[in-house]
PDB file of N, CA and C in Angstrom:
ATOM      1  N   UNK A   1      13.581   7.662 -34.091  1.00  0.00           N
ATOM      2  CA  UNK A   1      13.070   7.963 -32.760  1.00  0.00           C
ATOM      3  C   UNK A   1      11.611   7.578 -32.653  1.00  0.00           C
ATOM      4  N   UNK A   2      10.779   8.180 -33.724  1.00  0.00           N
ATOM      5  CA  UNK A   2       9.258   7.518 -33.697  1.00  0.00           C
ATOM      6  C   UNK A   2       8.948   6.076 -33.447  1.00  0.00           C
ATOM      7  N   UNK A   3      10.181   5.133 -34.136  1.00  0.00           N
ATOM      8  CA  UNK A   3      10.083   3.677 -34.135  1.00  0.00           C
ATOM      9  C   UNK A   3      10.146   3.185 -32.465  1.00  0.00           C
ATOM     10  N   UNK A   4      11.286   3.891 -32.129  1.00  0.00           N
ATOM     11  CA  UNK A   4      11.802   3.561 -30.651  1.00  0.00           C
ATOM     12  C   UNK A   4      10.478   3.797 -29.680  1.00  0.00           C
ATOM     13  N   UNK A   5       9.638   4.747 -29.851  1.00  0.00           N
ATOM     14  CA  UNK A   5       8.690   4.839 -29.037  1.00  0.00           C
ATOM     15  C   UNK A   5       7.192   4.479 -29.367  1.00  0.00           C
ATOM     16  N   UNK A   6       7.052   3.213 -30.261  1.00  0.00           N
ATOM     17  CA  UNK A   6       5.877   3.015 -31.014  1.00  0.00           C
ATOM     18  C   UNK A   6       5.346   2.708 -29.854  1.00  0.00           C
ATOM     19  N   UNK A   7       4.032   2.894 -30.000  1.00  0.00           N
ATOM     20  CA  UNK A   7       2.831   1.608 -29.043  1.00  0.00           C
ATOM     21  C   UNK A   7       3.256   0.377 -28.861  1.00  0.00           C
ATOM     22  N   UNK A   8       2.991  -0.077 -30.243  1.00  0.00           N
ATOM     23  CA  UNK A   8       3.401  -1.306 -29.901  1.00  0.00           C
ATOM     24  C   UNK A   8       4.482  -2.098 -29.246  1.00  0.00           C
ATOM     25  N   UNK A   9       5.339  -1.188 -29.109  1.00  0.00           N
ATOM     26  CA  UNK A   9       6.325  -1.736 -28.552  1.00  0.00           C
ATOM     27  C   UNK A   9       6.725  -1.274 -26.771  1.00  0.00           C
ATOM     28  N   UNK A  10       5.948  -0.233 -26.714  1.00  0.00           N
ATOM     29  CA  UNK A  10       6.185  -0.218 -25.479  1.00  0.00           C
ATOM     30  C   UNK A  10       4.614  -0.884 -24.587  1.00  0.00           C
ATOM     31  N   UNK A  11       3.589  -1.178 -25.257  1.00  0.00           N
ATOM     32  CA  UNK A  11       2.424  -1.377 -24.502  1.00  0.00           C
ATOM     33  C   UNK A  11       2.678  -2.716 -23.313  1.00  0.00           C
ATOM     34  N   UNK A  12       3.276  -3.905 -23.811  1.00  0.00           N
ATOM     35  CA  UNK A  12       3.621  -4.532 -22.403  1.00  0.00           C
ATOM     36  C   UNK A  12       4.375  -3.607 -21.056  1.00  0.00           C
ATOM     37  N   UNK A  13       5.496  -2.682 -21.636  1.00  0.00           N
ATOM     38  CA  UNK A  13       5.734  -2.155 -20.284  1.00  0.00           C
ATOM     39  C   UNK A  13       4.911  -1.482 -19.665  1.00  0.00           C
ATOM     40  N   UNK A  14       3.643  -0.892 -20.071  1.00  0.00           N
ATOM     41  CA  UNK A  14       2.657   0.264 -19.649  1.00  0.00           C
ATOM     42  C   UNK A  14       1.672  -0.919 -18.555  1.00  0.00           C
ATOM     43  N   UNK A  15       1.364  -2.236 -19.529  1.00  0.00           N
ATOM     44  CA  UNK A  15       0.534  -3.037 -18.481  1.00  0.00           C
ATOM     45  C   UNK A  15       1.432  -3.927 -17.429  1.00  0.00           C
ATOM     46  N   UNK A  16       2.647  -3.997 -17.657  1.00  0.00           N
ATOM     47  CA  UNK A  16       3.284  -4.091 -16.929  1.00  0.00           C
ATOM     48  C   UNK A  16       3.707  -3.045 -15.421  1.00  0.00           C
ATOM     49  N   UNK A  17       3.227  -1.748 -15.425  1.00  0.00           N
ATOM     50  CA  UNK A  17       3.569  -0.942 -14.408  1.00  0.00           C
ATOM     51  C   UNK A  17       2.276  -1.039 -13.822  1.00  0.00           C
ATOM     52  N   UNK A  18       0.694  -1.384 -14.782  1.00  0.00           N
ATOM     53  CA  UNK A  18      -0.214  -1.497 -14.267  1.00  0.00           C
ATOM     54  C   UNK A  18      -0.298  -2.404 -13.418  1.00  0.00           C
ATOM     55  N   UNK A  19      -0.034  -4.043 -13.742  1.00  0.00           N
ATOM     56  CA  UNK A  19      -0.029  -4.941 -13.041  1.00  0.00           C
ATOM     57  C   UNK A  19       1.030  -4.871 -11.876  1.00  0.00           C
ATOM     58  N   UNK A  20       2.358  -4.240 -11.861  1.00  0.00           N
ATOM     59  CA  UNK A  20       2.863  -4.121 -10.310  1.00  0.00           C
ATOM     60  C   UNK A  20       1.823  -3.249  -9.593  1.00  0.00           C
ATOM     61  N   UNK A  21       1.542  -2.075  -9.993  1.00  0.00           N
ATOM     62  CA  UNK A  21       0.977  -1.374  -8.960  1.00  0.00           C
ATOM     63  C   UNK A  21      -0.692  -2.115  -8.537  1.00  0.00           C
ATOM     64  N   UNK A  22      -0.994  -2.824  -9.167  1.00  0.00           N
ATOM     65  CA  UNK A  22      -2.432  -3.668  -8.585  1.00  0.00           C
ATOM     66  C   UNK A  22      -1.368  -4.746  -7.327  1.00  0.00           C
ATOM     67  N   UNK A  23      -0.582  -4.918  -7.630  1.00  0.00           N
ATOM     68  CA  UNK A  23       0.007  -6.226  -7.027  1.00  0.00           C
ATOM     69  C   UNK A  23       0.538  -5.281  -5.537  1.00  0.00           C
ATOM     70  N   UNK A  24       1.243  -4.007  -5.758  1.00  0.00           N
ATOM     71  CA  UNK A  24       1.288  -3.291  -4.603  1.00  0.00           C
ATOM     72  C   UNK A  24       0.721  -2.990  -3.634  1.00  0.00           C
ATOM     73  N   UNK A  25      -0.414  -2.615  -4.780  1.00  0.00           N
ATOM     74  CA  UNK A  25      -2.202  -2.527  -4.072  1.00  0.00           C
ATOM     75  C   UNK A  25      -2.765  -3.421  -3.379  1.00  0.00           C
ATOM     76  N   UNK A  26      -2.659  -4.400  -3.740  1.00  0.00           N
ATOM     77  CA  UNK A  26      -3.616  -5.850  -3.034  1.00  0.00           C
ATOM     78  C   UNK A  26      -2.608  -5.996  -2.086  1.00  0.00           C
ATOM     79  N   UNK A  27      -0.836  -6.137  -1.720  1.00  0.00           N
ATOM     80  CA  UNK A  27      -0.069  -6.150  -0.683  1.00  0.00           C
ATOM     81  C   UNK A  27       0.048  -5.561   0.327  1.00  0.00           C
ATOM     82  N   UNK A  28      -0.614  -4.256   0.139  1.00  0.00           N
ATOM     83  CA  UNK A  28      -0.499  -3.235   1.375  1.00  0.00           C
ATOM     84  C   UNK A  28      -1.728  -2.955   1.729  1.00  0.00           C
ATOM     85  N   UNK A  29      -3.056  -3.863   1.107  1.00  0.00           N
ATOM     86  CA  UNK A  29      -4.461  -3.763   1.972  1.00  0.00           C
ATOM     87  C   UNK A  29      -3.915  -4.985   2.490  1.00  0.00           C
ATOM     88  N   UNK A  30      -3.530  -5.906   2.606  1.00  0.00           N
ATOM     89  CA  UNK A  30      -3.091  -7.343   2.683  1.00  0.00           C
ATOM     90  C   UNK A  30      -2.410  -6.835   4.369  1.00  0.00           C
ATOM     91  N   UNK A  31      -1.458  -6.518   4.088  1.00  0.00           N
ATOM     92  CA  UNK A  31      -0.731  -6.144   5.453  1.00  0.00           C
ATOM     93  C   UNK A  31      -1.276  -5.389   6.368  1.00  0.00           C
ATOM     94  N   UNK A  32      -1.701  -4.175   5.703  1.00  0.00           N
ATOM     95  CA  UNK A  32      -3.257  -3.213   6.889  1.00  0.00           C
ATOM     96  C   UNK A  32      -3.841  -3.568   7.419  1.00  0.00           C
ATOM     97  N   UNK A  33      -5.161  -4.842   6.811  1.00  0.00           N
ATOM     98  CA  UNK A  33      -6.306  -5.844   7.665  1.00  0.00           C
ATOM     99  C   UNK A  33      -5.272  -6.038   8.406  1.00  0.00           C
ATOM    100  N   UNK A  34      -3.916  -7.002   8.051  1.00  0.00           N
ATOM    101  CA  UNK A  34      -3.603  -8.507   8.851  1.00  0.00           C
ATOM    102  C   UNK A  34      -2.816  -7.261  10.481  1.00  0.00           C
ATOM    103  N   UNK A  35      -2.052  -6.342  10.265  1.00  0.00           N
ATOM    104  CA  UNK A  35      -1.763  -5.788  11.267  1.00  0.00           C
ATOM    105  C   UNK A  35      -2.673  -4.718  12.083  1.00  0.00           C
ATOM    106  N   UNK A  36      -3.730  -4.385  11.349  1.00  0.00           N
ATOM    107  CA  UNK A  36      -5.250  -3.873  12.389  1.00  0.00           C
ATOM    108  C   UNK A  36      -5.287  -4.901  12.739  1.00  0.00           C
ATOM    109  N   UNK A  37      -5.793  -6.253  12.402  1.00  0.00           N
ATOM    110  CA  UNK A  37      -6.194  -6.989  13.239  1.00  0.00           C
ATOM    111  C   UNK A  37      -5.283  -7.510  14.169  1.00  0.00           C
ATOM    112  N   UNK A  38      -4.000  -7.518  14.218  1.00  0.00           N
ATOM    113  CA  UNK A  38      -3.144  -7.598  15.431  1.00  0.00           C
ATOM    114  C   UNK A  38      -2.726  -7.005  16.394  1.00  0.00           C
ATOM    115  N   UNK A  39      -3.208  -5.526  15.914  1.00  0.00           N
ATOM    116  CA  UNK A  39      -3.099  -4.213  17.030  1.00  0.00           C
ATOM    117  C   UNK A  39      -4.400  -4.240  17.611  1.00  0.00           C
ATOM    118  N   UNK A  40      -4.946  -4.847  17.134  1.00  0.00           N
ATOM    119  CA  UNK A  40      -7.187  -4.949  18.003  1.00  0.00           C
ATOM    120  C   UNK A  40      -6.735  -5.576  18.742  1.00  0.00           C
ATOM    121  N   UNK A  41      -5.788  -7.472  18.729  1.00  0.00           N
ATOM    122  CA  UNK A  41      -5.471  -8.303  19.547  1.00  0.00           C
ATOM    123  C   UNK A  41      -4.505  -7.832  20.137  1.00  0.00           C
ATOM    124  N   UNK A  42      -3.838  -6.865  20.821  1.00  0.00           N
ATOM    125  CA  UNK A  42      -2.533  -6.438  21.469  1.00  0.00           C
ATOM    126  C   UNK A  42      -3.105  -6.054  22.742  1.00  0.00           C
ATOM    127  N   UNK A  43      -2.460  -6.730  23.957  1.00  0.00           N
ATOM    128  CA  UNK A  43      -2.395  -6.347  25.163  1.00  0.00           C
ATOM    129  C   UNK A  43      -2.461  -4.816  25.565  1.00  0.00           C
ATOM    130  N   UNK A  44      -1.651  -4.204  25.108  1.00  0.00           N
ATOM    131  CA  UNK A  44      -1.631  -2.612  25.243  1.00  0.00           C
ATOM    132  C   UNK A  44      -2.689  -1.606  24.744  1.00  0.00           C
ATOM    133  N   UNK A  45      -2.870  -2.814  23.345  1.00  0.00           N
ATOM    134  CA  UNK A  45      -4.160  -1.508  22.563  1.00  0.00           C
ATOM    135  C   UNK A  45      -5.279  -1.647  23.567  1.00  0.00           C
ATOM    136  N   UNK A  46      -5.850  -3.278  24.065  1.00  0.00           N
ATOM    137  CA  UNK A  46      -7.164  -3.426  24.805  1.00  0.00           C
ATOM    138  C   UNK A  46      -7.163  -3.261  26.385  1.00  0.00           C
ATOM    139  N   UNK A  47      -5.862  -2.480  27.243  1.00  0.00           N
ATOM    140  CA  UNK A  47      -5.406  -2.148  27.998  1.00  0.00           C
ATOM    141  C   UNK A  47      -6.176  -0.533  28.179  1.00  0.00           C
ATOM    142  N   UNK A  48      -5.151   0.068  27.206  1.00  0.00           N
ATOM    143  CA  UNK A  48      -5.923   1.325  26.504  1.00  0.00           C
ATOM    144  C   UNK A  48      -7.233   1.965  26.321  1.00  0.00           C
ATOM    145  N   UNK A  49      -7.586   0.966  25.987  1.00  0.00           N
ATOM    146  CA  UNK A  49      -9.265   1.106  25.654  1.00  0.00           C
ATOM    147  C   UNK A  49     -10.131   1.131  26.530  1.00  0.00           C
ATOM    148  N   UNK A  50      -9.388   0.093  27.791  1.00  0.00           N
ATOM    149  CA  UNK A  50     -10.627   0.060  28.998  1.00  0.00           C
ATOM    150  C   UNK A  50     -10.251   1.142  29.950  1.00  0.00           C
ATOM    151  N   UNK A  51      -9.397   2.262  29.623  1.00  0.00           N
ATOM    152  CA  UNK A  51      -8.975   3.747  30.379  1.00  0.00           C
ATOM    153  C   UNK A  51      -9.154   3.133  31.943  1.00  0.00           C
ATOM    154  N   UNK A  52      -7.706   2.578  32.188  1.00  0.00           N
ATOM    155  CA  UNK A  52      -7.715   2.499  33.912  1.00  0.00           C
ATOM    156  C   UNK A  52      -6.213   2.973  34.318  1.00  0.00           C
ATOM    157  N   UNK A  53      -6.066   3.027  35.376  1.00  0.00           N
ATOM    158  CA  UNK A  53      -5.082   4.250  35.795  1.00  0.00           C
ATOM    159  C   UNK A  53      -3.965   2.956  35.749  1.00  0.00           C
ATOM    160  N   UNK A  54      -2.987   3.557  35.037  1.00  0.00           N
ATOM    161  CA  UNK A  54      -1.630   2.940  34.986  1.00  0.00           C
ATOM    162  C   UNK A  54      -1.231   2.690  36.377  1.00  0.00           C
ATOM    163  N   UNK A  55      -1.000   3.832  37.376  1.00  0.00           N
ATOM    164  CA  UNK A  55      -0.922   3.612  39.008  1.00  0.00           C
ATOM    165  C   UNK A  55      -1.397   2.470  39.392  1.00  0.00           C
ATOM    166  N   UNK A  56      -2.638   1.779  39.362  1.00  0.00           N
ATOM    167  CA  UNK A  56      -3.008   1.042  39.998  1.00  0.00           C
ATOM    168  C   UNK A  56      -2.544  -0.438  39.924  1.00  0.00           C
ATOM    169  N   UNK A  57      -1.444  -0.894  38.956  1.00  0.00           N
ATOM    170  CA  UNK A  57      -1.295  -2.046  37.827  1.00  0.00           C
ATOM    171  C   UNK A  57       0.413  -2.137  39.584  1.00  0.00           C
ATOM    172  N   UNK A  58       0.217  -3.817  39.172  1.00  0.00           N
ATOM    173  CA  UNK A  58       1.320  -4.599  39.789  1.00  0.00           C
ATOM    174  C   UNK A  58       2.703  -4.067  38.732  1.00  0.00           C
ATOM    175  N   UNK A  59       3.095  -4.730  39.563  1.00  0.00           N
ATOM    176  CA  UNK A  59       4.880  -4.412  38.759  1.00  0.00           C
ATOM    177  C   UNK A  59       5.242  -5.517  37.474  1.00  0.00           C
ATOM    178  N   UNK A  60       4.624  -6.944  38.187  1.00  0.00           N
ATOM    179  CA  UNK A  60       4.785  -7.768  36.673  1.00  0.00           C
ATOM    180  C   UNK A  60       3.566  -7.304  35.147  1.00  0.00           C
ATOM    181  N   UNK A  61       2.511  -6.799  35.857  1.00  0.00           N
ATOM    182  CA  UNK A  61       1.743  -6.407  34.602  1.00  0.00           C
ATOM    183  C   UNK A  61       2.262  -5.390  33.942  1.00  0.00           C
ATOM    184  N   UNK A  62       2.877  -4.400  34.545  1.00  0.00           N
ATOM    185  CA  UNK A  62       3.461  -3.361  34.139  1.00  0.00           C
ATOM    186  C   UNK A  62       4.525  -3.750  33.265  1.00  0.00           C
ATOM    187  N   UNK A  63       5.485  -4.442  33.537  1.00  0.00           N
ATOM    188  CA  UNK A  63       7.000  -5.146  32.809  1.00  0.00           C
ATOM    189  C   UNK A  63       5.571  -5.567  31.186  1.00  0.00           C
ATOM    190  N   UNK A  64       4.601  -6.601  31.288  1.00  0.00           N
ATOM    191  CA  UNK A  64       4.133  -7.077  30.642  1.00  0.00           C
ATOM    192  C   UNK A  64       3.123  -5.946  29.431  1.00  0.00           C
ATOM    193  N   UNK A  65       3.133  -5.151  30.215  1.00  0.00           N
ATOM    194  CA  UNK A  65       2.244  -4.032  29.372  1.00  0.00           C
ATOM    195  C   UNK A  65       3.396  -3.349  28.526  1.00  0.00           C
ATOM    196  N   UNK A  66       4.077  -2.979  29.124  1.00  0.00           N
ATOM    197  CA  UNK A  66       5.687  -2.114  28.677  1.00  0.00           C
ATOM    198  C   UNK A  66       6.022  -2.519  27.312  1.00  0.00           C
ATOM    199  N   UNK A  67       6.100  -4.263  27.724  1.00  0.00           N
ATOM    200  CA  UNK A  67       6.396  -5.076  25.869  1.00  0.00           C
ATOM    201  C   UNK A  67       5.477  -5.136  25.056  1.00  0.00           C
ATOM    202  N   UNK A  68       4.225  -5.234  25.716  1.00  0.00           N
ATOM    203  CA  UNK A  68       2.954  -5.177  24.419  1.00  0.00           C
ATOM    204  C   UNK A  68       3.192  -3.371  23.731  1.00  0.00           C
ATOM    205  N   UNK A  69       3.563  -2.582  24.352  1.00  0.00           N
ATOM    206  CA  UNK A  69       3.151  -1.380  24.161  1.00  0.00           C
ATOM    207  C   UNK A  69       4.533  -0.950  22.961  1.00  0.00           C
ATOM    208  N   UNK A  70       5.688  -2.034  22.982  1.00  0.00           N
ATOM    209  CA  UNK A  70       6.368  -2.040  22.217  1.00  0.00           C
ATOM    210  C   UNK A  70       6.324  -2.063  20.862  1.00  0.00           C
ATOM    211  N   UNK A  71       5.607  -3.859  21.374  1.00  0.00           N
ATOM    212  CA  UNK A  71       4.892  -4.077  20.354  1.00  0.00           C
ATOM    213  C   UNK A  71       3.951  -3.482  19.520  1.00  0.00           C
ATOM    214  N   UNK A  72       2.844  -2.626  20.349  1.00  0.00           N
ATOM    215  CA  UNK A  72       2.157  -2.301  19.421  1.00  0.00           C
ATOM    216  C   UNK A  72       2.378  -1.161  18.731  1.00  0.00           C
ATOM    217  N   UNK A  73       3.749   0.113  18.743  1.00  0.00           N
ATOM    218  CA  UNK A  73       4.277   0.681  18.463  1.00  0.00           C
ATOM    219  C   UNK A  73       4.799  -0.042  17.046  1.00  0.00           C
ATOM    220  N   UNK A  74       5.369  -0.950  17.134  1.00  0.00           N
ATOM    221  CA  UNK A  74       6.051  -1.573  15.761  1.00  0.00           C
ATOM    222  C   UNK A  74       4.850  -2.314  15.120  1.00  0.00           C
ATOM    223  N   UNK A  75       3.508  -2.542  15.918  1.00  0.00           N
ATOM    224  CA  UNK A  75       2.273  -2.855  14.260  1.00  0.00           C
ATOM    225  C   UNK A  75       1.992  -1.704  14.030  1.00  0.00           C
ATOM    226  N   UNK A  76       2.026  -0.011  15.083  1.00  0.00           N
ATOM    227  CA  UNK A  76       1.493   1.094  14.176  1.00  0.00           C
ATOM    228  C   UNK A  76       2.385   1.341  12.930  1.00  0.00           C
ATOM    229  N   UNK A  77       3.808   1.174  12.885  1.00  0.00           N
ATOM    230  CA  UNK A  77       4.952   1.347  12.486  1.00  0.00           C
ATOM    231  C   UNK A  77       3.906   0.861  10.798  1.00  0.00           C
ATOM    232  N   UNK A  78       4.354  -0.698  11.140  1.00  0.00           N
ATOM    233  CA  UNK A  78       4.056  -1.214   9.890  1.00  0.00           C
ATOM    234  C   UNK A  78       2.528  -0.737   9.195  1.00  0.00           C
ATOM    235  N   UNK A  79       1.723  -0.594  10.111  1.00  0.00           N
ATOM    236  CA  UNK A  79       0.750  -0.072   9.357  1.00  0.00           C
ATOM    237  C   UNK A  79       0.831   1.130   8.899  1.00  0.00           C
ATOM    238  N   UNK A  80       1.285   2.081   9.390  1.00  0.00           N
ATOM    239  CA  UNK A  80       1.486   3.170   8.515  1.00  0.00           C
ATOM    240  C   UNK A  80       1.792   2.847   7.114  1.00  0.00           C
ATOM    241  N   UNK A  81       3.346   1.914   7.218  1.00  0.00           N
ATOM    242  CA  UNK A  81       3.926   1.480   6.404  1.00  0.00           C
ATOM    243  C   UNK A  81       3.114   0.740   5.141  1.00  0.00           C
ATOM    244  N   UNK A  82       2.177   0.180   5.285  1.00  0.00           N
ATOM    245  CA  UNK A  82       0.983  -0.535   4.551  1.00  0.00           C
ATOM    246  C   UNK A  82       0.271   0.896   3.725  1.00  0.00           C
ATOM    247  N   UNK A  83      -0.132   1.735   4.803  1.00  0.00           N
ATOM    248  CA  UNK A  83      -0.988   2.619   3.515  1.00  0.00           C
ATOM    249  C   UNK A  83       0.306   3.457   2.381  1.00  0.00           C
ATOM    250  N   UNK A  84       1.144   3.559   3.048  1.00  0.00           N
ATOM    251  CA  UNK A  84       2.268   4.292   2.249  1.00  0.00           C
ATOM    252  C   UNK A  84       1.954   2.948   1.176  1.00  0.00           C
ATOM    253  N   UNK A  85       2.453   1.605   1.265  1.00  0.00           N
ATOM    254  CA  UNK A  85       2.306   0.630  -0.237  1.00  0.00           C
ATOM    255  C   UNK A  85       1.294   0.463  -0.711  1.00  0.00           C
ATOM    256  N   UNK A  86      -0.239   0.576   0.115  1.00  0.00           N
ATOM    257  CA  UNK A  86      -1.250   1.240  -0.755  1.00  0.00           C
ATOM    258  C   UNK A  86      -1.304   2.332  -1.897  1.00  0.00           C
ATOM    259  N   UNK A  87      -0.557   3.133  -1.284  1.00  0.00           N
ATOM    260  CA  UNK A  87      -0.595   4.517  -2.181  1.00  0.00           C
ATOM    261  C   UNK A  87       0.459   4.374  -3.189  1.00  0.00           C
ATOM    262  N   UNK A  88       1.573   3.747  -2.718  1.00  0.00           N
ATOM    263  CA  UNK A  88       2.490   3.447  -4.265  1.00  0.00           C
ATOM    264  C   UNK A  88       1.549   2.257  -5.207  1.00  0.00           C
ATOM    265  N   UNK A  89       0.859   1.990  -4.668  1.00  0.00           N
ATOM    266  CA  UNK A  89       0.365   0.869  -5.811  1.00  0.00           C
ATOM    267  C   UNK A  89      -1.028   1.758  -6.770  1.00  0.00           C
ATOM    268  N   UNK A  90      -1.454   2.644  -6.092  1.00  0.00           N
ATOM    269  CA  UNK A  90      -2.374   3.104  -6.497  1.00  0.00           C
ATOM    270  C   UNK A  90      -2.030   4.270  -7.886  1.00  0.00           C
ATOM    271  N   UNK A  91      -1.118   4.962  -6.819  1.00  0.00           N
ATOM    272  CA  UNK A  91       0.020   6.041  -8.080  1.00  0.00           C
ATOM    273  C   UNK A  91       0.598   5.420  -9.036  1.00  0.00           C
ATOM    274  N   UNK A  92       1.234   3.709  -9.162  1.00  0.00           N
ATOM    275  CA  UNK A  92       1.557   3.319  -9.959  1.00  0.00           C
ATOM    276  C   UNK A  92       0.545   2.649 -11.374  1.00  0.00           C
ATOM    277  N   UNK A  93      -0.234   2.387 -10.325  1.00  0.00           N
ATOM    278  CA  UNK A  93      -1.473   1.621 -11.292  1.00  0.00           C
ATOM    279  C   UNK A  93      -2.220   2.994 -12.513  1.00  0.00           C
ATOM    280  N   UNK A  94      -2.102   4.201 -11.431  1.00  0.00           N
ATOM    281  CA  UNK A  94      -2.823   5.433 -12.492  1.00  0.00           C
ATOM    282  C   UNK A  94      -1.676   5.872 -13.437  1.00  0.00           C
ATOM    283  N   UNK A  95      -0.394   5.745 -13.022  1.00  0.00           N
ATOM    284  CA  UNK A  95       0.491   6.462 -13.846  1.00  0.00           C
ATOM    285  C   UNK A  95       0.597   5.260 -15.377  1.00  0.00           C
ATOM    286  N   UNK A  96       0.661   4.271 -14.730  1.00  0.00           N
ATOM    287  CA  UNK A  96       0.601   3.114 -16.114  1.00  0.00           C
ATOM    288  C   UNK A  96      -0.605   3.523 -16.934  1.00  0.00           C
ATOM    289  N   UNK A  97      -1.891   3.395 -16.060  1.00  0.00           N
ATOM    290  CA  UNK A  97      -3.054   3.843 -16.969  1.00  0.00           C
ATOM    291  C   UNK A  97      -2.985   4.685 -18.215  1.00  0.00           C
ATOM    292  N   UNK A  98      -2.383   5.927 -17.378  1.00  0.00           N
ATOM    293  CA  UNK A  98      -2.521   7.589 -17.949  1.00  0.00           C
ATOM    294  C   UNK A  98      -2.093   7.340 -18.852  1.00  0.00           C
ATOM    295  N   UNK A  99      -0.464   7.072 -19.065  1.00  0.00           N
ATOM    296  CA  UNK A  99       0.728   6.935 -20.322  1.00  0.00           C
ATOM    297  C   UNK A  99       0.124   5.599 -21.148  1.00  0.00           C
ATOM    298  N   UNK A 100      -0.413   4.521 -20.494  1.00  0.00           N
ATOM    299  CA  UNK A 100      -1.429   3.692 -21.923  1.00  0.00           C
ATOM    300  C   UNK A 100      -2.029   4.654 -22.715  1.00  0.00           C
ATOM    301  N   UNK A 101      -2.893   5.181 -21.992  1.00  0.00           N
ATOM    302  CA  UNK A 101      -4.194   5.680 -22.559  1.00  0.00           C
ATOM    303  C   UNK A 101      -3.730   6.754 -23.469  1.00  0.00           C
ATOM    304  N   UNK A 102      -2.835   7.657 -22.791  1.00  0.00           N
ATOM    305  CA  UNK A 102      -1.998   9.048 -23.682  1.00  0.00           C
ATOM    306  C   UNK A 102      -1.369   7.987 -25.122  1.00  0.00           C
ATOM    307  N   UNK A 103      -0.860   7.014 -24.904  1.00  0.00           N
ATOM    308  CA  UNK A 103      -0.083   6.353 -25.783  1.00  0.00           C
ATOM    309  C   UNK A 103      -0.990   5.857 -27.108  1.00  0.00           C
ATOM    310  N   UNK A 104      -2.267   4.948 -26.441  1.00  0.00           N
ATOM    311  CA  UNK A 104      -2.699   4.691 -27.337  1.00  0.00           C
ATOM    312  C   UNK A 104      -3.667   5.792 -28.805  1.00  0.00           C
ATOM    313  N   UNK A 105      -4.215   6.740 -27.509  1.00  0.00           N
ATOM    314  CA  UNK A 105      -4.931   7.788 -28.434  1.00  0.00           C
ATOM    315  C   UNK A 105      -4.207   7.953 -29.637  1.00  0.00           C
ATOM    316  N   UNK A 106      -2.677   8.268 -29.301  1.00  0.00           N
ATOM    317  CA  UNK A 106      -1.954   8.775 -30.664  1.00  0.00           C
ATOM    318  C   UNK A 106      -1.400   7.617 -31.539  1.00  0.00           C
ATOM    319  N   UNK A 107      -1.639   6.696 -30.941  1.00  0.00           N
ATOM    320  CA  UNK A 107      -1.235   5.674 -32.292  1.00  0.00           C
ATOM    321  C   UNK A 107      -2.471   5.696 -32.921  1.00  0.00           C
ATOM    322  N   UNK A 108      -3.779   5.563 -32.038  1.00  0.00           N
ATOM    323  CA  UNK A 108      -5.448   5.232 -33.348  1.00  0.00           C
ATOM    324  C   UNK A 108      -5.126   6.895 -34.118  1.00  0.00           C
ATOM    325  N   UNK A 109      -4.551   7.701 -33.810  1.00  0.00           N
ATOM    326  CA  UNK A 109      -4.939   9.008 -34.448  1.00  0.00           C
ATOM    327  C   UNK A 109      -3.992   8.732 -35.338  1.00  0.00           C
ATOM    328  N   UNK A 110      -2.981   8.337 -35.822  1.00  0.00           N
ATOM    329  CA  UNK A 110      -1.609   8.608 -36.238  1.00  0.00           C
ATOM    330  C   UNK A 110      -2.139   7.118 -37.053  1.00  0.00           C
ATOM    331  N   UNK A 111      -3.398   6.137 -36.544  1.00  0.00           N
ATOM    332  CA  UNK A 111      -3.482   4.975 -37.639  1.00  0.00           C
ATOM    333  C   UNK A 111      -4.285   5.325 -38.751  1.00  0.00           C
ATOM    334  N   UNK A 112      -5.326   6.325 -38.033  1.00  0.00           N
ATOM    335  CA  UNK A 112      -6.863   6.975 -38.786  1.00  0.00           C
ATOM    336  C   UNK A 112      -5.935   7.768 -40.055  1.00  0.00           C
ATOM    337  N   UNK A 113      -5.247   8.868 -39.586  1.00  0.00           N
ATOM    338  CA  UNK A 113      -4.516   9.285 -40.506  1.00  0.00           C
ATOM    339  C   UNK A 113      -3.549   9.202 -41.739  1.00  0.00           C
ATOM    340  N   UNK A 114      -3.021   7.751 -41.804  1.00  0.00           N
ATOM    341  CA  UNK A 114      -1.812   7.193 -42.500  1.00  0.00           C
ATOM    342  C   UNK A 114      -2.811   6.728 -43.973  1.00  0.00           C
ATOM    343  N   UNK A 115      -3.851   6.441 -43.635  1.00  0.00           N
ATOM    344  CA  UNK A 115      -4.106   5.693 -45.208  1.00  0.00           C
ATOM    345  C   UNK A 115      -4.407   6.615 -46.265  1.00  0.00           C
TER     346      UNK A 115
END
């Protein structure tokens, strides 16, 4: 059982959970900028912003606001969705860390000790 769980043999999978969760990490700031910056450019968000009375709007702007407002419902969507893969990349990147670091302590202790 000791063999099965040496360092050495498991340390690629440990930098291996490190390197997905950096790769998670950099994907879901990746998608956050790129869909903030498409909800800044959305008809509905800069509609919004300039606070004017919905009442006052024609019937085709209205049809036209209706779909941006769709739209920008499905970039909040995904952005949410972005910090949620922020945060798995971040939890993954510390949990790889932790179990390296737990891992390695006891092999240098368990190396200091053997001679």
């Amino acid at each position: 059982m000791r063999q099965l769980l040496s360092y050495e043999k498991l340390k690629s999978v440990f930098y291996a959970l490190i390197l997905i969760g950096l790769a998670l990490l950099v994907f879901g700031c990746y998608r956050f900028i790129s869909t903030s910056q498409a909800v800044t450019a959305n008809f509905a968000y800069r509609y919004h912003q300039q606070n004017v009375a919905v009442q006052d709007i024609d019937e085709a702007t209205a049809r036209v606001l209706m779909s941006a407002d769709l739209d920008l419902r499905d970039l909040e969507r995904q952005r949410n969705e972005a910090v949620i893969w922020v945060g798995a990349g971040v939890a993954l990147t510390a949990l790889g860390w932790l179990i390296n670091d737990l891992f390695r302590s006891r092999y240098k202790k368990a190396l200091a000790a053997a001679p």
